[in-house]
C-alpha atoms as a PDB file:
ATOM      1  CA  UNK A   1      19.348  -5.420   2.581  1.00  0.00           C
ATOM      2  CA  UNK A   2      20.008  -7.109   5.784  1.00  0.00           C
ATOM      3  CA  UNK A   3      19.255 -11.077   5.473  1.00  0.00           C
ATOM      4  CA  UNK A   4      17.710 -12.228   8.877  1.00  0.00           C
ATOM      5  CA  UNK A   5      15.541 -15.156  10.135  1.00  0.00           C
ATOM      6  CA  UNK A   6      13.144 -13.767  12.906  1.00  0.00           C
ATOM      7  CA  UNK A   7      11.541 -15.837  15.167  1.00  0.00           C
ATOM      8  CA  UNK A   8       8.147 -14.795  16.243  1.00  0.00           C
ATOM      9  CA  UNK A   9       5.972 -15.732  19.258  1.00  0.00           C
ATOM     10  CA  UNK A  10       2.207 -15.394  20.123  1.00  0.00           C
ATOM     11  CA  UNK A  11       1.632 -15.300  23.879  1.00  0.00           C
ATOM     12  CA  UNK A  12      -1.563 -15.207  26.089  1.00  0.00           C
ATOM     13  CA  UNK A  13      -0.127 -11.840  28.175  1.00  0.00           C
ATOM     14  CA  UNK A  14       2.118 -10.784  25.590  1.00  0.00           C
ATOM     15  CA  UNK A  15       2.914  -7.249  27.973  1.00  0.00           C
ATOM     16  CA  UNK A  16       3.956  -9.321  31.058  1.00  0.00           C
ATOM     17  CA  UNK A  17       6.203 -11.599  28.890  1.00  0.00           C
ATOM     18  CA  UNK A  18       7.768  -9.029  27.078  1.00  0.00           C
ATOM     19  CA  UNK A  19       8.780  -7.767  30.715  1.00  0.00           C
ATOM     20  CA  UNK A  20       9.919 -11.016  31.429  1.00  0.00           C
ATOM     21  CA  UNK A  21      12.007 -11.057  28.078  1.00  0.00           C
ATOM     22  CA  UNK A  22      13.825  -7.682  28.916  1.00  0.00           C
ATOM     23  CA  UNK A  23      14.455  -8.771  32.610  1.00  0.00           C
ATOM     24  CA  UNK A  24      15.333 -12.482  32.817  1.00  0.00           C
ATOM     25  CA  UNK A  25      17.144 -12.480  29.384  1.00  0.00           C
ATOM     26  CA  UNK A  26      18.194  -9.213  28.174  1.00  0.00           C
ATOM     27  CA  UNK A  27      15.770  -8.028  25.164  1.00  0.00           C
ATOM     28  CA  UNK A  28      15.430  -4.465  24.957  1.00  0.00           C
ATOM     29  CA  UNK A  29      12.500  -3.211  22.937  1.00  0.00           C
ATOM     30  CA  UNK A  30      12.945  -1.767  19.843  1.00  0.00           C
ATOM     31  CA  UNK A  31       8.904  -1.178  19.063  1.00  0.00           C
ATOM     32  CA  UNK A  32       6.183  -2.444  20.904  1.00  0.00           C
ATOM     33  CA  UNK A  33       2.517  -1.410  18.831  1.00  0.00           C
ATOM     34  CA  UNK A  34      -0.982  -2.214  21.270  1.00  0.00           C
ATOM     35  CA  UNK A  35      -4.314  -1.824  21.037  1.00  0.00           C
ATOM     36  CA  UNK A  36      -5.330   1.972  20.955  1.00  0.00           C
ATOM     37  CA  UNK A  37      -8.304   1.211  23.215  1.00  0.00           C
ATOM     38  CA  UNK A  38      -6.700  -1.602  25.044  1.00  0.00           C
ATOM     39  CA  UNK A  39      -3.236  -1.934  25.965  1.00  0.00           C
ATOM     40  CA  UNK A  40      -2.856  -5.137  27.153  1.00  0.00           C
ATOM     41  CA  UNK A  41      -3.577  -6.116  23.588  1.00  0.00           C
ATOM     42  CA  UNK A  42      -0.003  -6.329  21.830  1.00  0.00           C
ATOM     43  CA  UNK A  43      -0.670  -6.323  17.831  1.00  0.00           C
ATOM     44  CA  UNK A  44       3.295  -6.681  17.337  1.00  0.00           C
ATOM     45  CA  UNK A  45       6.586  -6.476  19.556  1.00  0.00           C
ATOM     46  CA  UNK A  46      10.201  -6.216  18.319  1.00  0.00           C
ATOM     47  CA  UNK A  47      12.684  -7.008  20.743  1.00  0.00           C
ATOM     48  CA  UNK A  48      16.393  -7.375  20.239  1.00  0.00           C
ATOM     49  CA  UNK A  49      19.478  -8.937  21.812  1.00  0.00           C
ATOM     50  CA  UNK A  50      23.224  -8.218  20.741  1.00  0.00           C
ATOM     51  CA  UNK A  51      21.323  -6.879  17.539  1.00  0.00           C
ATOM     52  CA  UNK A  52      19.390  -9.883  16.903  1.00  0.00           C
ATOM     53  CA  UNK A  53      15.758  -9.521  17.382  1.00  0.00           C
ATOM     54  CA  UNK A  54      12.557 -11.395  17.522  1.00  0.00           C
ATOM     55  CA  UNK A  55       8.787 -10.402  17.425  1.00  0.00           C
ATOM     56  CA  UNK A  56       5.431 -11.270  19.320  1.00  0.00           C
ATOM     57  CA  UNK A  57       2.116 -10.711  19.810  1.00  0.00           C
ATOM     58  CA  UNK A  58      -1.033 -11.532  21.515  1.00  0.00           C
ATOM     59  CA  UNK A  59      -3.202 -14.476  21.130  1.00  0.00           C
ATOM     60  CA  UNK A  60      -6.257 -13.473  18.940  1.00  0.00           C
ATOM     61  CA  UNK A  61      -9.210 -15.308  17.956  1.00  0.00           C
ATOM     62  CA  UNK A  62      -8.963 -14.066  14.314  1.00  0.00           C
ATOM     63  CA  UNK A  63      -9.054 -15.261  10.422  1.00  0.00           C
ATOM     64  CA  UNK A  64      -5.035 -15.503  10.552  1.00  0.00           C
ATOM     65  CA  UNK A  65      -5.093 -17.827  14.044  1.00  0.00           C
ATOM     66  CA  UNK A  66      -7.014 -19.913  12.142  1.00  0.00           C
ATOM     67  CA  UNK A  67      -4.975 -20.020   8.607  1.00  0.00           C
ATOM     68  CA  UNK A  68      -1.968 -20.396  10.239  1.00  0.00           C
ATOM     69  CA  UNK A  69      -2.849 -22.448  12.888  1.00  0.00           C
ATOM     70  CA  UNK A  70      -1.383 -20.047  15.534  1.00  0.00           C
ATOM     71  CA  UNK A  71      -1.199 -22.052  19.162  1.00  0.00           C
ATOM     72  CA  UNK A  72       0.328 -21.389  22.179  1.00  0.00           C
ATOM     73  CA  UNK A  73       2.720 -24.262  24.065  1.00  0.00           C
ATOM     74  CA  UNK A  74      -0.273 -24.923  26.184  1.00  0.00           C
ATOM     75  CA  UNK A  75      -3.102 -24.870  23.627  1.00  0.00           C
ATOM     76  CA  UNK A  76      -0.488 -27.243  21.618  1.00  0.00           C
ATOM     77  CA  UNK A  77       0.327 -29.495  24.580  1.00  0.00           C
ATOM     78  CA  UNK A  78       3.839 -28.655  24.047  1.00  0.00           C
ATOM     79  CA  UNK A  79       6.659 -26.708  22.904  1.00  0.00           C
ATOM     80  CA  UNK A  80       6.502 -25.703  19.148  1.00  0.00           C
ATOM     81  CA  UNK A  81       9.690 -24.157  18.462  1.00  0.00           C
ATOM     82  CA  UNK A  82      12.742 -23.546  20.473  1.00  0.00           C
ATOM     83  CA  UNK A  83      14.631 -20.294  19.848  1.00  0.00           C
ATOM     84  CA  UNK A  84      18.930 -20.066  20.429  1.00  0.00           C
ATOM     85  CA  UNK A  85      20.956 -16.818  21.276  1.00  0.00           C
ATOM     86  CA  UNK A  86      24.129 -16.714  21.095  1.00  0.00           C
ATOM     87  CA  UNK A  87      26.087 -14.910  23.990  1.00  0.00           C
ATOM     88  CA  UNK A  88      29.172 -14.223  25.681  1.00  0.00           C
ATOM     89  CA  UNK A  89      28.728 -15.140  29.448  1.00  0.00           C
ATOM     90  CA  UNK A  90      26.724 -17.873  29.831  1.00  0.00           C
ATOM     91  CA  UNK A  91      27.096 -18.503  33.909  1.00  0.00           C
ATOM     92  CA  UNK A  92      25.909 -14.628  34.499  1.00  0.00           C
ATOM     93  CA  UNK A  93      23.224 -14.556  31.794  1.00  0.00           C
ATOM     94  CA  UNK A  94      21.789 -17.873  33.674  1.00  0.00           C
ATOM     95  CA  UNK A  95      21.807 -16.477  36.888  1.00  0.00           C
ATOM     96  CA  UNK A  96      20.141 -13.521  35.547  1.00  0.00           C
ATOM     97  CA  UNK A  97      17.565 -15.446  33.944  1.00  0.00           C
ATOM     98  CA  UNK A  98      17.241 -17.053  37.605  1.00  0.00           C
ATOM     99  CA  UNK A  99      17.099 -14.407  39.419  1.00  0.00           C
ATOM    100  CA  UNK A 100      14.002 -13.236  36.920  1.00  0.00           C
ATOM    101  CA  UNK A 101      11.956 -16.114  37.524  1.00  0.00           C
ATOM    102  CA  UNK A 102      12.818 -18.267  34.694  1.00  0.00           C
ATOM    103  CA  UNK A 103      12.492 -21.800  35.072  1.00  0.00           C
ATOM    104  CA  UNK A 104      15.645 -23.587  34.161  1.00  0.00           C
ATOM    105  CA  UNK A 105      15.940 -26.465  32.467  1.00  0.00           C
ATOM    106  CA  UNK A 106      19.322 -27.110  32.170  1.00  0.00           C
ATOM    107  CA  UNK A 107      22.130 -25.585  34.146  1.00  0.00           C
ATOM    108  CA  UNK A 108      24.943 -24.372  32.347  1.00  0.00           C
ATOM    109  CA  UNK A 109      26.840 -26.804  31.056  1.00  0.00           C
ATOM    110  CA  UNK A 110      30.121 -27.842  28.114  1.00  0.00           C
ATOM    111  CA  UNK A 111      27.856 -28.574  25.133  1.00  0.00           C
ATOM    112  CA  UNK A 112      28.179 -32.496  24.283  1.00  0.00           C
ATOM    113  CA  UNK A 113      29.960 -33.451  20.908  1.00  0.00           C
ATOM    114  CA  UNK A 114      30.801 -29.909  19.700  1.00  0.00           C
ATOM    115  CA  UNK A 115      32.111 -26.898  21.074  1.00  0.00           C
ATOM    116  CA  UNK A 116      31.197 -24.072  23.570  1.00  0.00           C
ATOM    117  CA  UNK A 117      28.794 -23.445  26.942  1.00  0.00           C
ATOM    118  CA  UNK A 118      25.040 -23.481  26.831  1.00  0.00           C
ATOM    119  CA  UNK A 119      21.626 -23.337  28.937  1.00  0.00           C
ATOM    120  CA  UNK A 120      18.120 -23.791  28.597  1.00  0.00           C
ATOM    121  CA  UNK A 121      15.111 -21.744  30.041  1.00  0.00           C
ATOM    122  CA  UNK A 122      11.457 -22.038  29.628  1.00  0.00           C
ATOM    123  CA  UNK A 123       9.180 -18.755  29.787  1.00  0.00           C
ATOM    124  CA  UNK A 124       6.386 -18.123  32.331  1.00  0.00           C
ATOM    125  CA  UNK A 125       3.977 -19.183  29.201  1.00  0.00           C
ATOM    126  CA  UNK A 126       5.715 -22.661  28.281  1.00  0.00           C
ATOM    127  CA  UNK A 127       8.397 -21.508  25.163  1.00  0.00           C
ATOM    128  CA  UNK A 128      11.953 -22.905  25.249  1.00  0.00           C
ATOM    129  CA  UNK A 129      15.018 -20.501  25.243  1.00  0.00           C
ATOM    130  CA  UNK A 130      18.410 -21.639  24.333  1.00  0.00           C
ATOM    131  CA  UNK A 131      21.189 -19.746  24.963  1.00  0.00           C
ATOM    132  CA  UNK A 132      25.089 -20.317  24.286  1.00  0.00           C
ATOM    133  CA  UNK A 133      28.570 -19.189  23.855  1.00  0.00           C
ATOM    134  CA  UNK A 134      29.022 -21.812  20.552  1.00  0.00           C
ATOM    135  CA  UNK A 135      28.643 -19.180  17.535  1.00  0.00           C
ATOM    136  CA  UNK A 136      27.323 -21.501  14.592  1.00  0.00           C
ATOM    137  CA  UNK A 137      28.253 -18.975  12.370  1.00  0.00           C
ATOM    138  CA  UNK A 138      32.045 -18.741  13.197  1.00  0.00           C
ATOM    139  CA  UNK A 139      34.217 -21.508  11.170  1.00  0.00           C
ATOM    140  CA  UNK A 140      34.805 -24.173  12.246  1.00  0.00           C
ATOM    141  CA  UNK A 141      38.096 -25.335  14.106  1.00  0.00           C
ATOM    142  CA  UNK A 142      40.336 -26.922  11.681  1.00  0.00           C
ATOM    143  CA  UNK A 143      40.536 -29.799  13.760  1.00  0.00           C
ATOM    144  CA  UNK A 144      36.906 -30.165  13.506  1.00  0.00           C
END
């Protein structure tokens, strides 16, 4: 069994920001279900980068919205989760992201107190995107 945490998204136009996804930051789709009668309805997305993946859907005015409390970064008034990928070249995956339309919020930059490169992006609907060359997985430098 493969052990994975999978961050998952709910977005307003869940087609145009899977587009944005794939072309400002990489994701390739891996399965993308809609609506039958409309397809601008997105019941669930998997999208993956460097074989990590995460999952979305559209905003719904259903029984699990409610349970689970289900808001977007504008309904909530601000960001509710921030999502990090780790990758090789930061400088060229920012300018990518750039060139996309993605908002930057930080330029690249040497992380402060701990090792490695990093960036952060917001999506066209409000969500925070992390991305770095610091692997927190990798041990840790034995000067560390």
């Amino acid at each position: 069994m493969r052990h994975a945490l999978i961050p998952t998204l709910r977005y307003d136009d869940a087609p145009a920001a899977i587009l944005f996804l794939c072309d400002a930051f990489g994701f390739l789709p891996h399965a993308i279900y809609a609506d039958e009668e409309d397809q601008e309805v997105i019941h669930h997305a998997q999208l993956q980068l460097d074989g990590n993946m995460i999952m979305l859907s559209s905003t719904s005015d259903d029984e699990a919205s409610d349970t689970y409390r289900w808001r977007t970064t504008e309904e909530a008034g601000g960001i509710t989760m921030c999502v990090y990928a780790v990758i090789a070249d930061v400088d060229a995956h920012a300018e990518r992201a750039r060139a996309a339309g993605a908002e930057l919020v930080t330029e690249p930059h040497d992380n402060e107190g701990y090792p490695g490169r990093g960036y952060t992006a917001r999506d066209p609907e409000g969500n925070i995107w992390s991305f770095g060359d610091y692997d927190p997985f990798a041990p840790p430098p034995a000067d560390a």
